[in-house]
PDB file of N, CA and C in Angstrom:
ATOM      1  N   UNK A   1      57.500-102.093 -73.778  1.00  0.00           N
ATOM      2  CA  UNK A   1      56.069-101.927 -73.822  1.00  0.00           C
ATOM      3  C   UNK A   1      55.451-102.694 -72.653  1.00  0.00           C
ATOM      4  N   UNK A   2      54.699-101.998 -71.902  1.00  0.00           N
ATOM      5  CA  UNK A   2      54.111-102.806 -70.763  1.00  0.00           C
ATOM      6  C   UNK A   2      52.495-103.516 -71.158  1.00  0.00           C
ATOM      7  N   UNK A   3      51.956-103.268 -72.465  1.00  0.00           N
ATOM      8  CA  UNK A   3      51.108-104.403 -72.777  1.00  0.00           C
ATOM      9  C   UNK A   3      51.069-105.111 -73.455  1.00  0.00           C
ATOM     10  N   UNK A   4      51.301-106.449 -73.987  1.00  0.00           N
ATOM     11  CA  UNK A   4      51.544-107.298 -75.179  1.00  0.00           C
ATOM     12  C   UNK A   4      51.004-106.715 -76.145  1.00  0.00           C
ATOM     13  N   UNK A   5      51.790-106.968 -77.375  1.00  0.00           N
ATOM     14  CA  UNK A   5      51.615-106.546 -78.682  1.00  0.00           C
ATOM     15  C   UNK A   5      50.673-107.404 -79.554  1.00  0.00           C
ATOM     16  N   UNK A   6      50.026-108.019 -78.789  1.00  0.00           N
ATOM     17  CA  UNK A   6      49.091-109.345 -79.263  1.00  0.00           C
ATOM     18  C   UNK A   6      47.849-110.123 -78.563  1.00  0.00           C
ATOM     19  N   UNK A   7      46.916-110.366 -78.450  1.00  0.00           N
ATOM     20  CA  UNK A   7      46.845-111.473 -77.529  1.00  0.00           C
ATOM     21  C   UNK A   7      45.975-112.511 -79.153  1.00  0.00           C
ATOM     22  N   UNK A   8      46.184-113.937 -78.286  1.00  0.00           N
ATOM     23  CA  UNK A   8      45.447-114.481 -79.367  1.00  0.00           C
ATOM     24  C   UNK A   8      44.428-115.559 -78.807  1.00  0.00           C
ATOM     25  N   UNK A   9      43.433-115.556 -79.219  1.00  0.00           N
ATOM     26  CA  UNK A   9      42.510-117.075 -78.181  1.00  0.00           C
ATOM     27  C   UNK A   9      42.810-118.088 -78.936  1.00  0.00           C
ATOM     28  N   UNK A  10      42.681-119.366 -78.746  1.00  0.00           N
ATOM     29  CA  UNK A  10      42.626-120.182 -79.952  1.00  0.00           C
ATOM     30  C   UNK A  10      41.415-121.443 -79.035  1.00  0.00           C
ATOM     31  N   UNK A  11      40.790-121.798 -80.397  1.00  0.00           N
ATOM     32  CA  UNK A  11      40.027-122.998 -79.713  1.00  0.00           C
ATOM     33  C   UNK A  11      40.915-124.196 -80.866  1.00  0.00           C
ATOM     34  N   UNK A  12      40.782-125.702 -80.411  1.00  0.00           N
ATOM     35  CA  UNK A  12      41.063-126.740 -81.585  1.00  0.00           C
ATOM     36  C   UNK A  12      39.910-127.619 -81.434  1.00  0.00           C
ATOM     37  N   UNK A  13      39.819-128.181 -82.301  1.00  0.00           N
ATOM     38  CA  UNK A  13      38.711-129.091 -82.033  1.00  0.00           C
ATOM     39  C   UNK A  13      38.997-130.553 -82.956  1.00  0.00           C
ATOM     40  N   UNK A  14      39.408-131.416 -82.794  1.00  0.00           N
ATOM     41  CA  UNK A  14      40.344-132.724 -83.297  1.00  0.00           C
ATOM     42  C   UNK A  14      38.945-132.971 -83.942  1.00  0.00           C
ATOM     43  N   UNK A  15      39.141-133.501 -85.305  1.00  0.00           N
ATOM     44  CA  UNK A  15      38.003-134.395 -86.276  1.00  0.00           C
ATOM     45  C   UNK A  15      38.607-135.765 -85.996  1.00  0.00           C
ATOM     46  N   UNK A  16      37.651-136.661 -86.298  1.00  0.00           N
ATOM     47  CA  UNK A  16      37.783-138.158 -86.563  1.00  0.00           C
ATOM     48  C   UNK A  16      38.013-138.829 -85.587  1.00  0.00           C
ATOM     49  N   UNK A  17      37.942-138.236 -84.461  1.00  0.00           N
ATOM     50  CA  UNK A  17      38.330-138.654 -82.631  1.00  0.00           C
ATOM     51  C   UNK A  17      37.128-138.856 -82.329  1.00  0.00           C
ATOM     52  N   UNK A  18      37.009-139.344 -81.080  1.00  0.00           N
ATOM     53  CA  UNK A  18      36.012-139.234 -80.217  1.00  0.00           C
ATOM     54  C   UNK A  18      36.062-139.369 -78.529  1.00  0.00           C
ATOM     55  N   UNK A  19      35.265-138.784 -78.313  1.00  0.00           N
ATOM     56  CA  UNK A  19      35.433-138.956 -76.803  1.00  0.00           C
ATOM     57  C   UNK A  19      36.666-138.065 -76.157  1.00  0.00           C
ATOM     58  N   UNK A  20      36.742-139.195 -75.152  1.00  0.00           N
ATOM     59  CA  UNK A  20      38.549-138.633 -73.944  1.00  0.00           C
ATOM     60  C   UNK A  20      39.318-138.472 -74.978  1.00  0.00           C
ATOM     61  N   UNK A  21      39.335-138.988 -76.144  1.00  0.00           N
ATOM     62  CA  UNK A  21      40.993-138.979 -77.263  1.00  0.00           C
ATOM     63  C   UNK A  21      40.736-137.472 -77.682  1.00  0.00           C
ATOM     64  N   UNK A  22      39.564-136.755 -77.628  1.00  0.00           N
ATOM     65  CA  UNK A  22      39.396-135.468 -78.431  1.00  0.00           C
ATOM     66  C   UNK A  22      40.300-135.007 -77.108  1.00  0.00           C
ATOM     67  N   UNK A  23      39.734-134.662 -75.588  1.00  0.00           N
ATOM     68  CA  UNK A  23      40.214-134.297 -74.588  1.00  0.00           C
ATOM     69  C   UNK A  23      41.988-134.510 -74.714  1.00  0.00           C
ATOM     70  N   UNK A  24      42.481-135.726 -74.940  1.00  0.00           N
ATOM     71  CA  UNK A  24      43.922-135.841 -74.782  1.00  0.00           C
ATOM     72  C   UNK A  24      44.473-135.257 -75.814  1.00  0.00           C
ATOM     73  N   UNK A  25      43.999-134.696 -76.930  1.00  0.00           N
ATOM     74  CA  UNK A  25      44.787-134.305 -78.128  1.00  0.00           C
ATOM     75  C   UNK A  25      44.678-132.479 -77.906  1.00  0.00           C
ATOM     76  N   UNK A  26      43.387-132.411 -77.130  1.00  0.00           N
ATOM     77  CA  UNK A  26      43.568-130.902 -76.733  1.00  0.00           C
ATOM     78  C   UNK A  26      43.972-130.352 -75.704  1.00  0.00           C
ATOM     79  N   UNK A  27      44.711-131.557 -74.652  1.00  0.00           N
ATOM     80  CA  UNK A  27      45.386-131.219 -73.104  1.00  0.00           C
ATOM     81  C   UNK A  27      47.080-131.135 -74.071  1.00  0.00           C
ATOM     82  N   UNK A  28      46.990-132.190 -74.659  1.00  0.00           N
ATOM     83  CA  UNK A  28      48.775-132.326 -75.622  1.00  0.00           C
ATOM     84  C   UNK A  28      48.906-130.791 -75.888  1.00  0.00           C
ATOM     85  N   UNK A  29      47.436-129.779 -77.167  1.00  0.00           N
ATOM     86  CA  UNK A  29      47.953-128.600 -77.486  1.00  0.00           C
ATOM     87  C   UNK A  29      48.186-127.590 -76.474  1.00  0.00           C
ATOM     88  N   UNK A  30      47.270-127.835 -75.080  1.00  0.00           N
ATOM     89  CA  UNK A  30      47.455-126.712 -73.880  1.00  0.00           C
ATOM     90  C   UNK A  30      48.707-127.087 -73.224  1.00  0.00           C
ATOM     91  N   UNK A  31      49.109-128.529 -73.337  1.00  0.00           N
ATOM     92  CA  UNK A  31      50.811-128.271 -72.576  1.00  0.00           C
ATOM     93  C   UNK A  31      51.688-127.780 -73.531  1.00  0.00           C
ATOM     94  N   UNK A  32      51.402-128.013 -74.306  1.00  0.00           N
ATOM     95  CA  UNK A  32      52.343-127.196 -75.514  1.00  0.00           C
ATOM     96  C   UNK A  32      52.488-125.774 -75.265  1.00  0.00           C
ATOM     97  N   UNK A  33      51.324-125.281 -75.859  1.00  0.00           N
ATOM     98  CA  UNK A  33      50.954-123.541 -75.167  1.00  0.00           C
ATOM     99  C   UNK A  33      51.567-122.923 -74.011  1.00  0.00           C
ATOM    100  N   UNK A  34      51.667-124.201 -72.717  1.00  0.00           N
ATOM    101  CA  UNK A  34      52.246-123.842 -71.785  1.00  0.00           C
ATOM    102  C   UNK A  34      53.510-123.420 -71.764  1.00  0.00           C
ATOM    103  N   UNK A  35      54.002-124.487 -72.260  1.00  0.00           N
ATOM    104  CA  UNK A  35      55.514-124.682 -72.588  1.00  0.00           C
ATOM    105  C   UNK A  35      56.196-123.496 -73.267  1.00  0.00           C
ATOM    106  N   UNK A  36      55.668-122.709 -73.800  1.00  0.00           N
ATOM    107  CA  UNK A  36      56.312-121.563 -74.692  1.00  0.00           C
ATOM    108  C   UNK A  36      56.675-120.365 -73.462  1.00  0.00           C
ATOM    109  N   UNK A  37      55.797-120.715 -72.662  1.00  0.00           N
ATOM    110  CA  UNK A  37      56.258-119.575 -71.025  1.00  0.00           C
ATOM    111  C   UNK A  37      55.533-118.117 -71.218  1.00  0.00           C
ATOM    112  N   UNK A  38      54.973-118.036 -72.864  1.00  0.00           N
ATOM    113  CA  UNK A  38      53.981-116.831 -72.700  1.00  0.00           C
ATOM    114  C   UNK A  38      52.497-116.900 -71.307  1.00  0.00           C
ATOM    115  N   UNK A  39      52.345-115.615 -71.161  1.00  0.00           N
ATOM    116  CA  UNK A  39      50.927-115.549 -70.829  1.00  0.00           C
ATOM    117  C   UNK A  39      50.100-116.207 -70.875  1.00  0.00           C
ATOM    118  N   UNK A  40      49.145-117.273 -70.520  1.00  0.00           N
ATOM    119  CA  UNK A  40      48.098-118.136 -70.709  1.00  0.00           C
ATOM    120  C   UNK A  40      47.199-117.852 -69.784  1.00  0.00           C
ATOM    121  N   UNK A  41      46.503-118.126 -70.599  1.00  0.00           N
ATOM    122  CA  UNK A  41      44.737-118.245 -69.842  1.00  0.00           C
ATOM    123  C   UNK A  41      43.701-119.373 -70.298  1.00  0.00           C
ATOM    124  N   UNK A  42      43.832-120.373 -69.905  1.00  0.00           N
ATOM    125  CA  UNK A  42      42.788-121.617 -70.276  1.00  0.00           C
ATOM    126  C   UNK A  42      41.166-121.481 -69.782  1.00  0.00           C
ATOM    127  N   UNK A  43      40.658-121.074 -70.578  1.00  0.00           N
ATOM    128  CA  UNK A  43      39.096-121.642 -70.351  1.00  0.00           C
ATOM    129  C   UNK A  43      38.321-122.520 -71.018  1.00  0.00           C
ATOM    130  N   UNK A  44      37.377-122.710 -70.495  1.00  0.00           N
ATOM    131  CA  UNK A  44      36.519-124.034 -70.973  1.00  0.00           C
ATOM    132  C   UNK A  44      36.390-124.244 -72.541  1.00  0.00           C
ATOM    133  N   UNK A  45      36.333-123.087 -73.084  1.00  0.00           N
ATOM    134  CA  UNK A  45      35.950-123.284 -74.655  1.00  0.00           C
ATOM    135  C   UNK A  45      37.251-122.762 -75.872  1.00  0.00           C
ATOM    136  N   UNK A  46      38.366-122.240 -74.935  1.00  0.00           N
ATOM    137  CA  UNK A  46      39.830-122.238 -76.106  1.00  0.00           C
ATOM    138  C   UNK A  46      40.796-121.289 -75.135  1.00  0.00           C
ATOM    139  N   UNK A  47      41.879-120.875 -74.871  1.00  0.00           N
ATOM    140  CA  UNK A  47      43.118-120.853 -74.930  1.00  0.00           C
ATOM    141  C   UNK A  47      43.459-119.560 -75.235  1.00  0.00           C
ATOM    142  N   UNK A  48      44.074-118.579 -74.768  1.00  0.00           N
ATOM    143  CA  UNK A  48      44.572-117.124 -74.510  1.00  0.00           C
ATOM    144  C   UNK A  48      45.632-116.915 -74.135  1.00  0.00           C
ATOM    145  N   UNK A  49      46.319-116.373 -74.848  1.00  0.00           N
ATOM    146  CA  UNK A  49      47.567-116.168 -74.630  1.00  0.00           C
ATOM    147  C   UNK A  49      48.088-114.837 -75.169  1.00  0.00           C
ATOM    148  N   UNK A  50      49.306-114.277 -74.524  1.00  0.00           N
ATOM    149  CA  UNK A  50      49.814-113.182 -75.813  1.00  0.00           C
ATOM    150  C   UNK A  50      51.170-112.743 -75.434  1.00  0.00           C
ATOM    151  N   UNK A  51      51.422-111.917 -76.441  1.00  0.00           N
ATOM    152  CA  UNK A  51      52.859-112.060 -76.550  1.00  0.00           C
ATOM    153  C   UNK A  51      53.185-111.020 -77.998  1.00  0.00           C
ATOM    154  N   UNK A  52      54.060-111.047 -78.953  1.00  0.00           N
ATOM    155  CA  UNK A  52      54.273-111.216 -79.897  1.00  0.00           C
ATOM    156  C   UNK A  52      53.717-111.780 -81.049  1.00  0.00           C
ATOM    157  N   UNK A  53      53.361-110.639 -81.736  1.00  0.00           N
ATOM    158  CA  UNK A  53      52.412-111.398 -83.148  1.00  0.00           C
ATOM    159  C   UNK A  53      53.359-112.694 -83.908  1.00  0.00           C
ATOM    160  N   UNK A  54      54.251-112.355 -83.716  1.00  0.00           N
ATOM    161  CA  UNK A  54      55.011-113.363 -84.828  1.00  0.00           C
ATOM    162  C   UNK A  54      54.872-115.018 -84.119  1.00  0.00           C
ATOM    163  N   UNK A  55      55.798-114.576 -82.861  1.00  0.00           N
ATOM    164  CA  UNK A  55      55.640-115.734 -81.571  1.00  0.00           C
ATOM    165  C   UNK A  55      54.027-116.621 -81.688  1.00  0.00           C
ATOM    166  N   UNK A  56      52.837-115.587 -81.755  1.00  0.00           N
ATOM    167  CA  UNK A  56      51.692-116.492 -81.636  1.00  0.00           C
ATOM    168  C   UNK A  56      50.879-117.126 -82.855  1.00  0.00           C
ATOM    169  N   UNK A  57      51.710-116.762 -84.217  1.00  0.00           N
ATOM    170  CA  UNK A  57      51.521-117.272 -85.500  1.00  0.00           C
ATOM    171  C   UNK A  57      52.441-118.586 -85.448  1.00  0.00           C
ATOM    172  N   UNK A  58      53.362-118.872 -84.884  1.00  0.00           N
ATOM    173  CA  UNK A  58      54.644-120.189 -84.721  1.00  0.00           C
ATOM    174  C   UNK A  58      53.222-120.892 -84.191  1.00  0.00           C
ATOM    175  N   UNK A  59      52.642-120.506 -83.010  1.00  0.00           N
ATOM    176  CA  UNK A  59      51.940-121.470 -81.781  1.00  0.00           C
ATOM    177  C   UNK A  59      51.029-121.277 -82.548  1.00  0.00           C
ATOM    178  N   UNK A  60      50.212-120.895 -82.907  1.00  0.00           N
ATOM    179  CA  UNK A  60      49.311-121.087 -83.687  1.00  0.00           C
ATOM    180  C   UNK A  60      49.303-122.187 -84.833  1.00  0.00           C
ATOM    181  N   UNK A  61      50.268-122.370 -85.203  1.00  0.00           N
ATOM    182  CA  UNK A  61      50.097-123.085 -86.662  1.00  0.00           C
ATOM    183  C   UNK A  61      51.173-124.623 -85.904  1.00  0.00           C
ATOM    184  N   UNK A  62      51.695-124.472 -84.679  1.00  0.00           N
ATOM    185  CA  UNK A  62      52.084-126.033 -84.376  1.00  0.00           C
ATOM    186  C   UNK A  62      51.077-126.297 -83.291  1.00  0.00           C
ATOM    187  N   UNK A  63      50.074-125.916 -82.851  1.00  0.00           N
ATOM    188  CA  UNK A  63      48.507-126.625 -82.866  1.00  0.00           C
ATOM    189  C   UNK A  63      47.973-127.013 -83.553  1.00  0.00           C
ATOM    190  N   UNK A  64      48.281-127.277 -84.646  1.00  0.00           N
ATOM    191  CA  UNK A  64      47.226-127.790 -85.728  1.00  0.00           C
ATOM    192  C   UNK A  64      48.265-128.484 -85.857  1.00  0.00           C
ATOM    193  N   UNK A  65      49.643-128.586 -85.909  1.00  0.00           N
ATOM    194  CA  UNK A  65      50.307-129.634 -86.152  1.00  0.00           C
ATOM    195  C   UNK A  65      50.275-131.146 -85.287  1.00  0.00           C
ATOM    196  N   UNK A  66      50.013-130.244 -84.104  1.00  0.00           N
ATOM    197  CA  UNK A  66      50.311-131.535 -83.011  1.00  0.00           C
ATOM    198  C   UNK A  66      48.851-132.505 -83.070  1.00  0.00           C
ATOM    199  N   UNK A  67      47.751-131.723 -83.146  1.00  0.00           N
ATOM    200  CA  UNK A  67      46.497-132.552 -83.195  1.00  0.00           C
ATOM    201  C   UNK A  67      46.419-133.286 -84.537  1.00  0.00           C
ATOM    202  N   UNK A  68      47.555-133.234 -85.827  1.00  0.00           N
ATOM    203  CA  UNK A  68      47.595-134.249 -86.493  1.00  0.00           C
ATOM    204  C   UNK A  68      48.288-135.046 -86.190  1.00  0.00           C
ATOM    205  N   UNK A  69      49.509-134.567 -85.641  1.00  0.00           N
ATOM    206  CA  UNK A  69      50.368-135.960 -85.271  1.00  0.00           C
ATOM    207  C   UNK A  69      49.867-136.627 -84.040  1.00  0.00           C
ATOM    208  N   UNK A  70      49.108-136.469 -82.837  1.00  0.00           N
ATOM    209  CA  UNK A  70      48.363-136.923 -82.289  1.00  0.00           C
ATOM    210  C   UNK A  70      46.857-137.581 -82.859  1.00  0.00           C
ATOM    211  N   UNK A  71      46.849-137.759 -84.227  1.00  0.00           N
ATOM    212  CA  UNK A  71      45.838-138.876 -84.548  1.00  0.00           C
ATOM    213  C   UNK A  71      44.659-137.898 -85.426  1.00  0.00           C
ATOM    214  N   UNK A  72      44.747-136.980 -85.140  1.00  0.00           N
ATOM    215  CA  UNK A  72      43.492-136.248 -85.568  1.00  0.00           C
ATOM    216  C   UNK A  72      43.697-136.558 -86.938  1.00  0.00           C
ATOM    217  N   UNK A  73      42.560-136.944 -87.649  1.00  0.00           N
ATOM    218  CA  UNK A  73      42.379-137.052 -89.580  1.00  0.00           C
ATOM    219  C   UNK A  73      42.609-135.546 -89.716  1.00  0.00           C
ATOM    220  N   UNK A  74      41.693-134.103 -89.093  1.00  0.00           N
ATOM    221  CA  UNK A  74      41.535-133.150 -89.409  1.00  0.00           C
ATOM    222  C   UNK A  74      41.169-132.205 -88.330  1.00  0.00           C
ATOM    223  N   UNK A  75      41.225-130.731 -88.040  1.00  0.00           N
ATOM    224  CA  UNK A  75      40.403-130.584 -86.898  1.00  0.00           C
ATOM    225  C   UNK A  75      40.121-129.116 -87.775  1.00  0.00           C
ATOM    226  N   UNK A  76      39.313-128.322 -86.550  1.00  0.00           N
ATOM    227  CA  UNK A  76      38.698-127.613 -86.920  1.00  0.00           C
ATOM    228  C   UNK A  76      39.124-126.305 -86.071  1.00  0.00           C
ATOM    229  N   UNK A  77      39.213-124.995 -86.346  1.00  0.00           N
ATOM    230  CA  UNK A  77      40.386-123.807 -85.464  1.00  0.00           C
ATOM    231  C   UNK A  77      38.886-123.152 -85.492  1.00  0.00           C
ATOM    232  N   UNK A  78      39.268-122.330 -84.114  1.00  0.00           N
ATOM    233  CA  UNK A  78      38.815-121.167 -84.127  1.00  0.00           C
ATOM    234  C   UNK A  78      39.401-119.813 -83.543  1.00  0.00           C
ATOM    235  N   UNK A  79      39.669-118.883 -83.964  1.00  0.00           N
ATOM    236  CA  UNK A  79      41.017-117.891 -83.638  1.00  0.00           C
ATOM    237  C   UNK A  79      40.381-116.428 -83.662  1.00  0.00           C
ATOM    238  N   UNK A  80      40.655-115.835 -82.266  1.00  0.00           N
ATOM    239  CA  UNK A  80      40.152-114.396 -82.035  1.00  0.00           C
ATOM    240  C   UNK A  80      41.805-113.689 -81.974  1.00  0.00           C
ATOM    241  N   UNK A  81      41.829-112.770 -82.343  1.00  0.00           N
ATOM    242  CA  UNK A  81      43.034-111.752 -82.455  1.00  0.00           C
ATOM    243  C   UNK A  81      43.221-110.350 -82.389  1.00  0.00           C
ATOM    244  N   UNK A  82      43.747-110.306 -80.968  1.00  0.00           N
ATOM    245  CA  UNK A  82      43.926-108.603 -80.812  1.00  0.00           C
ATOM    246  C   UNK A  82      45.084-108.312 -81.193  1.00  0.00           C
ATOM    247  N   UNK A  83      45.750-107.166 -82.310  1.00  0.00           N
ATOM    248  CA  UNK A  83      47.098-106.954 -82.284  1.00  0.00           C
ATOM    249  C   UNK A  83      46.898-105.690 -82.427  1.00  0.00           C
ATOM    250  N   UNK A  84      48.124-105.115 -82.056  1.00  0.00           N
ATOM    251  CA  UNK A  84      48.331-103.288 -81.979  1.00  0.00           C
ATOM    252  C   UNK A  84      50.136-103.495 -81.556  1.00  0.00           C
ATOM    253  N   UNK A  85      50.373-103.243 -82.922  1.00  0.00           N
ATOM    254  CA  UNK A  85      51.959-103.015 -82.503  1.00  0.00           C
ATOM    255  C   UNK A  85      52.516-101.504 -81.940  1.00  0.00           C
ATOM    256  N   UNK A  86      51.817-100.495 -81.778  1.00  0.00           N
ATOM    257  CA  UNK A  86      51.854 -99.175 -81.729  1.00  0.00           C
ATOM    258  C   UNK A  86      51.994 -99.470 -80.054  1.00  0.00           C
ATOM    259  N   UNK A  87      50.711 -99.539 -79.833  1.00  0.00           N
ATOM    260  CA  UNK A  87      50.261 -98.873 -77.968  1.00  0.00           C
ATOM    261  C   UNK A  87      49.945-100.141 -77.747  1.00  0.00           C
ATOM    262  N   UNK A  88      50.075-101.398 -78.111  1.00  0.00           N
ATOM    263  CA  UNK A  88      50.142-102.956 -77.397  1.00  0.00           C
ATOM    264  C   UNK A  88      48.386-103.087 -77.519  1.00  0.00           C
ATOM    265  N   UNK A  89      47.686-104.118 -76.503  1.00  0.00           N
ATOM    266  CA  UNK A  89      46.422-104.995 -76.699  1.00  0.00           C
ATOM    267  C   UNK A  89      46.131-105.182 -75.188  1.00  0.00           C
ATOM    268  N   UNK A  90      45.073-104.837 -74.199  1.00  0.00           N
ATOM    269  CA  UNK A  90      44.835-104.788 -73.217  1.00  0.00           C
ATOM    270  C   UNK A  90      45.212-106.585 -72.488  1.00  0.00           C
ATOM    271  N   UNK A  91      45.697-106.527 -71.532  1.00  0.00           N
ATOM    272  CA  UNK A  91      46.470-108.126 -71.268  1.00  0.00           C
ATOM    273  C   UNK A  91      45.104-108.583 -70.504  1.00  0.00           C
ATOM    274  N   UNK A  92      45.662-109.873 -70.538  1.00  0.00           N
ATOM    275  CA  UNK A  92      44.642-110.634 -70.021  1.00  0.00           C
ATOM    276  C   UNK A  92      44.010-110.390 -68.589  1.00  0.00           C
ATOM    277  N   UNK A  93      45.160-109.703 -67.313  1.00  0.00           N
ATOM    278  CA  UNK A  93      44.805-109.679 -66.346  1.00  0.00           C
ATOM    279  C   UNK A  93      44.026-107.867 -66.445  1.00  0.00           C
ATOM    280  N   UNK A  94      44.043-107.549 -67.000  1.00  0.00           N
ATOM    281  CA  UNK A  94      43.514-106.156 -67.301  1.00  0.00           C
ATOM    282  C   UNK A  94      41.529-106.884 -67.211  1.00  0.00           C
ATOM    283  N   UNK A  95      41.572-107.901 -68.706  1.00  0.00           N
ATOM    284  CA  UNK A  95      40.342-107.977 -68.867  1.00  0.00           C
ATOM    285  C   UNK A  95      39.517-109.399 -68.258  1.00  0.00           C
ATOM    286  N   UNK A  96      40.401-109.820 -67.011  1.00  0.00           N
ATOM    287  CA  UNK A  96      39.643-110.786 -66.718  1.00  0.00           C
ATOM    288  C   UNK A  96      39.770-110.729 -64.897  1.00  0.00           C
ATOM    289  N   UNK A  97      40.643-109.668 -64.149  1.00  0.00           N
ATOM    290  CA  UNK A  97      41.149-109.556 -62.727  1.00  0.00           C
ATOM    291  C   UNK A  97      39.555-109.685 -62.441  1.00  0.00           C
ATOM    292  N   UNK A  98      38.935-108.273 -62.201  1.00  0.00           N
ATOM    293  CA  UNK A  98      37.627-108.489 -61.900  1.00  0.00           C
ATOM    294  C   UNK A  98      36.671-108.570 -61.758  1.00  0.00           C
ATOM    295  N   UNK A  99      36.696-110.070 -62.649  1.00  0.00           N
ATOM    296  CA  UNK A  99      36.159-111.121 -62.251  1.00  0.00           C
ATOM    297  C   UNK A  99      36.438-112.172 -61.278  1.00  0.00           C
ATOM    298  N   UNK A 100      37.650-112.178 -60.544  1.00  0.00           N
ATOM    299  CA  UNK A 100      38.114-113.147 -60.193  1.00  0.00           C
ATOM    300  C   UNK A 100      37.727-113.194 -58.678  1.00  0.00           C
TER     301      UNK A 100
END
């Protein structure tokens, strides 16, 4: 399939932090994100990626892990989701080239 079967945004937002510690607990979940070698797209307000529905339910749910074990009491998700396992989900460089 030449378009991911997924894409997913995610925002995190660490409770009980403040300040730069909110920033370092949400640079920890974007190197993470990185690290998986899917597709990424970082912008100012959450995180795009895609791939595999299953693949972005794993990353999905060890973001919320890491911003607890990085200190967070609690945080708060916010999650947009394109999936189409049939004919795939328009990729990121489809809906963001130009602009660039």
């Amino acid at each position: 399939m030449d378009q991911p079967e997924a894409s997913l945004a995610i925002q995190v937002l660490p409770q009980s932090v403040a300040g730069d510690e909110v920033l370092r607990i949400v640079d920890k979940v974007i190197a993470y994100i990185k690290s998986t070698g899917l597709k990424t797209f970082v912008g100012p307000f959450e995180t795009t990626i895609e791939g595999d529905f299953d693949k972005l339910m794993e990353i999905a749910r060890e973001c919320q892990l890491i911003c607890i074990r990085e200190g967070a009491a609690s945080l708060l998700t916010y999650m947009k989701m394109a999936y189409n396992p049939n004919s795939g989900v328009w990729s990121i460089e489809k809906k963001t080239a130009k602009h660039a």
